[in-house]
Protein backbone atom coordinates (compact mmCIF):
# COMPACT_ATOMS: atom_id res chain seq x y z
CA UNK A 1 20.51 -3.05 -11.83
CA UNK A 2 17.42 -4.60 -13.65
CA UNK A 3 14.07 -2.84 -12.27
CA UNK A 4 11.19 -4.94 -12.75
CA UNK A 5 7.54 -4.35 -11.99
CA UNK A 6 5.36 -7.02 -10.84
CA UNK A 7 2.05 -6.99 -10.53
CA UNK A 8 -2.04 -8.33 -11.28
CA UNK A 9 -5.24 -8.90 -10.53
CA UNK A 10 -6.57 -9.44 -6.70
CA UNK A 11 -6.31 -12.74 -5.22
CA UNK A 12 -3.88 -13.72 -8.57
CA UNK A 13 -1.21 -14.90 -6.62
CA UNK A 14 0.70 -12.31 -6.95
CA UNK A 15 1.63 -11.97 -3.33
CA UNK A 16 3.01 -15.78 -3.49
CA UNK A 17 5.10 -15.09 -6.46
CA UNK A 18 7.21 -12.05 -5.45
CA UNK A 19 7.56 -14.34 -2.10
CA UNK A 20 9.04 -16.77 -4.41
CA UNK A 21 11.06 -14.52 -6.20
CA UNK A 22 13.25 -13.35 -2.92
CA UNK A 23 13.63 -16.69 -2.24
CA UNK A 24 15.81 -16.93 -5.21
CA UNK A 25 17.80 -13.71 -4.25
CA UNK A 26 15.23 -11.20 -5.77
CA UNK A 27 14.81 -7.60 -4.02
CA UNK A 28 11.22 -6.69 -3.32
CA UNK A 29 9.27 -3.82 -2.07
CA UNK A 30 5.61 -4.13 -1.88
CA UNK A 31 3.53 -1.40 -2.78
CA UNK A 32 0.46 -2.69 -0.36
CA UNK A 33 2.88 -2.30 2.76
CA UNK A 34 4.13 1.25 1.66
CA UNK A 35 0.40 2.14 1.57
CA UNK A 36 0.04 1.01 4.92
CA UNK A 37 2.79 3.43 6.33
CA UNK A 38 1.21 6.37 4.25
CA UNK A 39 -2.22 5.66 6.05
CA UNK A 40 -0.59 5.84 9.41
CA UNK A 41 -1.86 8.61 11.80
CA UNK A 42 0.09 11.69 11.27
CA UNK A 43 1.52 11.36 7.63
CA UNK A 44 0.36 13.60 4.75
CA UNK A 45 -1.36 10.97 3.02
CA UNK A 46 -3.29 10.16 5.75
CA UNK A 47 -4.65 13.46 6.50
CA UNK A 48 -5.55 14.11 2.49
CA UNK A 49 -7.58 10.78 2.74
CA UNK A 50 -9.09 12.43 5.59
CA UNK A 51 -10.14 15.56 4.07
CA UNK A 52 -11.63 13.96 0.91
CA UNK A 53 -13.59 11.22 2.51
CA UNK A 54 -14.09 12.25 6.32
CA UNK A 55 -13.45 12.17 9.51
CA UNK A 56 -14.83 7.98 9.73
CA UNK A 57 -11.67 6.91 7.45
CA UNK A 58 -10.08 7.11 10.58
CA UNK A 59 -9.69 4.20 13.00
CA UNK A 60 -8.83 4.71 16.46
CA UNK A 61 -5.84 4.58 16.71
CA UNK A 62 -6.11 7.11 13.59
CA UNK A 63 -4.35 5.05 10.81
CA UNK A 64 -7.10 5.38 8.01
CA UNK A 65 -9.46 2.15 8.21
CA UNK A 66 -9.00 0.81 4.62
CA UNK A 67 -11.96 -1.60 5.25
CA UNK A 68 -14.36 1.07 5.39
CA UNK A 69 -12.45 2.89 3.07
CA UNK A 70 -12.68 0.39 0.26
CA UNK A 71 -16.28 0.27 0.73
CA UNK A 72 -16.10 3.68 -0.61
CA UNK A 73 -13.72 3.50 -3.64
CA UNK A 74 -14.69 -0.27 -5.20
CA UNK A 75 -18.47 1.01 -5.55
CA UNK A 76 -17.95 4.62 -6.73
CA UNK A 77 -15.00 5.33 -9.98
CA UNK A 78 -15.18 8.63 -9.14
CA UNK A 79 -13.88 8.13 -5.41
CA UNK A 80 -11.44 5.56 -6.61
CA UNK A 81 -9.56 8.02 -8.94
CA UNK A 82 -10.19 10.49 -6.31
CA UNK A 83 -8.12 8.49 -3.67
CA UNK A 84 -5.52 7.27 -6.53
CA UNK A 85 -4.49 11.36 -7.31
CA UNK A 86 -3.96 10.94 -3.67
CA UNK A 87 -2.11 7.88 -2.94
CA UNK A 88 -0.33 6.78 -6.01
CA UNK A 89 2.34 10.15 -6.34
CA UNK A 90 3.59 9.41 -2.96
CA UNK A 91 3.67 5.20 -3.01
CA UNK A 92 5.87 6.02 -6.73
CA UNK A 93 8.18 8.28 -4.90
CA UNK A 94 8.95 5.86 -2.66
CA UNK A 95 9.48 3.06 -4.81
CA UNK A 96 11.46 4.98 -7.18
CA UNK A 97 13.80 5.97 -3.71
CA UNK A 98 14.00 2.25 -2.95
CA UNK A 99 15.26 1.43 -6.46
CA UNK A 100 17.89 3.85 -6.45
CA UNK A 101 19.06 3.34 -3.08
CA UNK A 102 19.37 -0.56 -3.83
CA UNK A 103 21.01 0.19 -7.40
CA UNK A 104 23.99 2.13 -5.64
CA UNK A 105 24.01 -0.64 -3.02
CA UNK A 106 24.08 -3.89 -5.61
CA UNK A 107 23.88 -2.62 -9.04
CA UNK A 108 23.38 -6.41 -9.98
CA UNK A 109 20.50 -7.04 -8.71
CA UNK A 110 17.09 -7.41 -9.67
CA UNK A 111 14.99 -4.77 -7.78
CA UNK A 112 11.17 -5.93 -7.75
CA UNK A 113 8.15 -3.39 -7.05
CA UNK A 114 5.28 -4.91 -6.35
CA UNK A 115 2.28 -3.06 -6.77
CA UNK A 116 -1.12 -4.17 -8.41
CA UNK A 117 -2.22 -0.62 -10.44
CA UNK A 118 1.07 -0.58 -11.90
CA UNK A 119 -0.92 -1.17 -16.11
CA UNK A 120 -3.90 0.76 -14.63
CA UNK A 121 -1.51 4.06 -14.03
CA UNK A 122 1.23 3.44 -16.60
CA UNK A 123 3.60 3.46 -13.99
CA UNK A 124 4.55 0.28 -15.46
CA UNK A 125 6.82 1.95 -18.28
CA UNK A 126 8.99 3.02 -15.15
CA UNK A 127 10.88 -0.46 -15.43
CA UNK A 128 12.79 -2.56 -17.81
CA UNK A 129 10.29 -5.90 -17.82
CA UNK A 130 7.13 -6.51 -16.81
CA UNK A 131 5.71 -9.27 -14.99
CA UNK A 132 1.90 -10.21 -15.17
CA UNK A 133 0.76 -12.96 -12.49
CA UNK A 134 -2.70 -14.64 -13.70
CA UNK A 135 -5.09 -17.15 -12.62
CA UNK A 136 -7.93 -18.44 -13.56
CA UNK A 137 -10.87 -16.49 -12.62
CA UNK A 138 -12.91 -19.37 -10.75
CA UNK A 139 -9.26 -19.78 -8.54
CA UNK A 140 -8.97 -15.85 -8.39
CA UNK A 141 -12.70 -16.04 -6.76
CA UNK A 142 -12.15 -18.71 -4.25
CA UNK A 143 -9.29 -17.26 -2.93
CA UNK A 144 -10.94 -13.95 -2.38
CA UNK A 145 -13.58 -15.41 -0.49
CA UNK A 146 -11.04 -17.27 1.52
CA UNK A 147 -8.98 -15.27 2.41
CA UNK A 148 -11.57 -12.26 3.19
CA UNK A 149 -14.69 -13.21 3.65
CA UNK A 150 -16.37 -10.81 1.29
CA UNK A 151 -19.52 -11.76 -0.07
CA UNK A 152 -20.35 -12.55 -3.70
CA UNK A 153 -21.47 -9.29 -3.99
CA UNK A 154 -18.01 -7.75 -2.80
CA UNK A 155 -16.01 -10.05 -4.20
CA UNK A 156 -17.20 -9.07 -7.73
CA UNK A 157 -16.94 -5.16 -6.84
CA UNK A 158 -13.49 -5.91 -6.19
CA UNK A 159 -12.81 -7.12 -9.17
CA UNK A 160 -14.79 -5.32 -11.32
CA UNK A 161 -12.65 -2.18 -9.91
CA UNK A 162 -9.29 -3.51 -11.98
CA UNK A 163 -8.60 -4.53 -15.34
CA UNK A 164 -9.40 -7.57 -16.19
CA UNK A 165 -6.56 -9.85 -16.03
CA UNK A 166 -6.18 -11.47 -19.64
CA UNK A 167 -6.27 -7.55 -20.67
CA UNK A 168 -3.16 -6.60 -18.01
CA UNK A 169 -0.89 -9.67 -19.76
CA UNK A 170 -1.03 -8.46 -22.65
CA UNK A 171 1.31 -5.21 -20.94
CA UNK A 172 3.83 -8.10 -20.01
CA UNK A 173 7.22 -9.55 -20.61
CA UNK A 174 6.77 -12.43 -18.84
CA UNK A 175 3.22 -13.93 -17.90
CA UNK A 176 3.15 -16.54 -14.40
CA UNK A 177 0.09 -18.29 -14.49
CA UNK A 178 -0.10 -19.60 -10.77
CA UNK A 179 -3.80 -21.63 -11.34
CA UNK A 180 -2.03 -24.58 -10.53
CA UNK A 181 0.06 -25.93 -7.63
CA UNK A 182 3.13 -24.24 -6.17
CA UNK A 183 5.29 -26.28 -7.90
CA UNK A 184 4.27 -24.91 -11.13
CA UNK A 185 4.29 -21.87 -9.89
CA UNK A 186 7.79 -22.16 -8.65
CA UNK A 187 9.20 -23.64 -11.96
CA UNK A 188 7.81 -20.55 -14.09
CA UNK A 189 9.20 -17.88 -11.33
CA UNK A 190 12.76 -19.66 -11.38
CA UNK A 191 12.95 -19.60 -15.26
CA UNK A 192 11.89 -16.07 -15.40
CA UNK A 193 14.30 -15.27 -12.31
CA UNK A 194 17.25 -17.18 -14.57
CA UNK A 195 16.39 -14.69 -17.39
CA UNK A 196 16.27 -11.28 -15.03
CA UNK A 197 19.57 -12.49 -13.67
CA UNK A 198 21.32 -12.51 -17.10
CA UNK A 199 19.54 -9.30 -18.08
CA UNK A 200 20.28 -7.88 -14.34
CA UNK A 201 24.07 -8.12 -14.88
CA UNK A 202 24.82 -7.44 -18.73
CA UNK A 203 22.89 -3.91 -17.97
CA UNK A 204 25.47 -3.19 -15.52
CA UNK A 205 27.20 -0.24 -16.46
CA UNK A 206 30.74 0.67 -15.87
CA UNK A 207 31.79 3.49 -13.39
């Protein structure tokens, strides 16, 4: 099986793409949505978050509330790396669990993690190719405002809080620029899918 990592900046369309990518028969697990589980009441995670930051990262139903979480960790470096040594050992252990349980299910397949701090962490070197989504950073803007409603002001902290996205591509195998329509977008995922596809089943070893 062919583990690939897929990631980039916020609002790059990154999201879209791995969509795109199970269309055409990929696997995918997202890294955002594994988060979400660990900040659910009662988990480990959630009650390390709690002891670092307090008692009001907790919503009421006592899931951690990431929005007033992230107002923490995009403004202060030191509270971001502070949450990461939290977070990131249990979201790799569970993607690592996916990809073996899906390799000894369909050791053909191309297994996709999808998880934007992948270059940040060097988790990236955990898989066989690397795919960097970018777009340009006008388009990466409007759709953070759109889809959040962050101000200016947020919307740079945001991004200010990753590397910058010309910098992550240069970590990649294959580069998706999705500044442009979906169909573009769709033509560059398919030939990159055709090329994971070959790789996916010549690794195949036997026994």
């Amino acid at each position: 099986m062919l583990r690939v990592g897929l990631t980039g900046g916020i609002a790059s369309g990154k999201t879209t793409v791995g969509r795109m990518f199970v269309e055409l028969g990929a696997r995918l697990i997202d890294s955002d949505v594994i988060v979400h589980e660990l900040f659910r009441a009662g988990e480990a995670v959630n009650q390390a978050v709690v002891g670092a930051f307090g008692d009001r990262m907790r919503a009421a139903d006592g899931s951690i509330d990431r929005t007033v979480l992230g107002e923490v960790v995009f403004n202060n470096p030191q509270a971001r790396e502070r949450l990461n040594s939290i977070v990131h050992p249990a979201v790799i252990q569970r993607q690592q669990d996916w990809l073996d349980e899906l390799a000894s299910r369909e050791p053909d397949a191309v297994g996709i993690v999808d998880a934007a701090l992948m270059v940040e962490v060097g988790t990236y070197r955990n898989y066989d190719k690397l795919i960097v989504v970018v777009c340009d950073p006008d388009v990466q803007r409007r759709r953070l405002r759109h889809r959040s409603g962050l101000s200016d002001e947020q919307v740079e902290a945001r991004i200010r809080s990753q590397m910058p996205m010309e910098e992550k591509a240069k970590y990649a195998d294959y580069v998706i620029d999705s500044s442009g329509s979906l169909e573009d977008t769709r033509r560059q995922v398919e030939a990159v899918f055709r090329e994971l596809k070959i790789l996916a089943v010549s690794s195949r070893r036997p026994g």
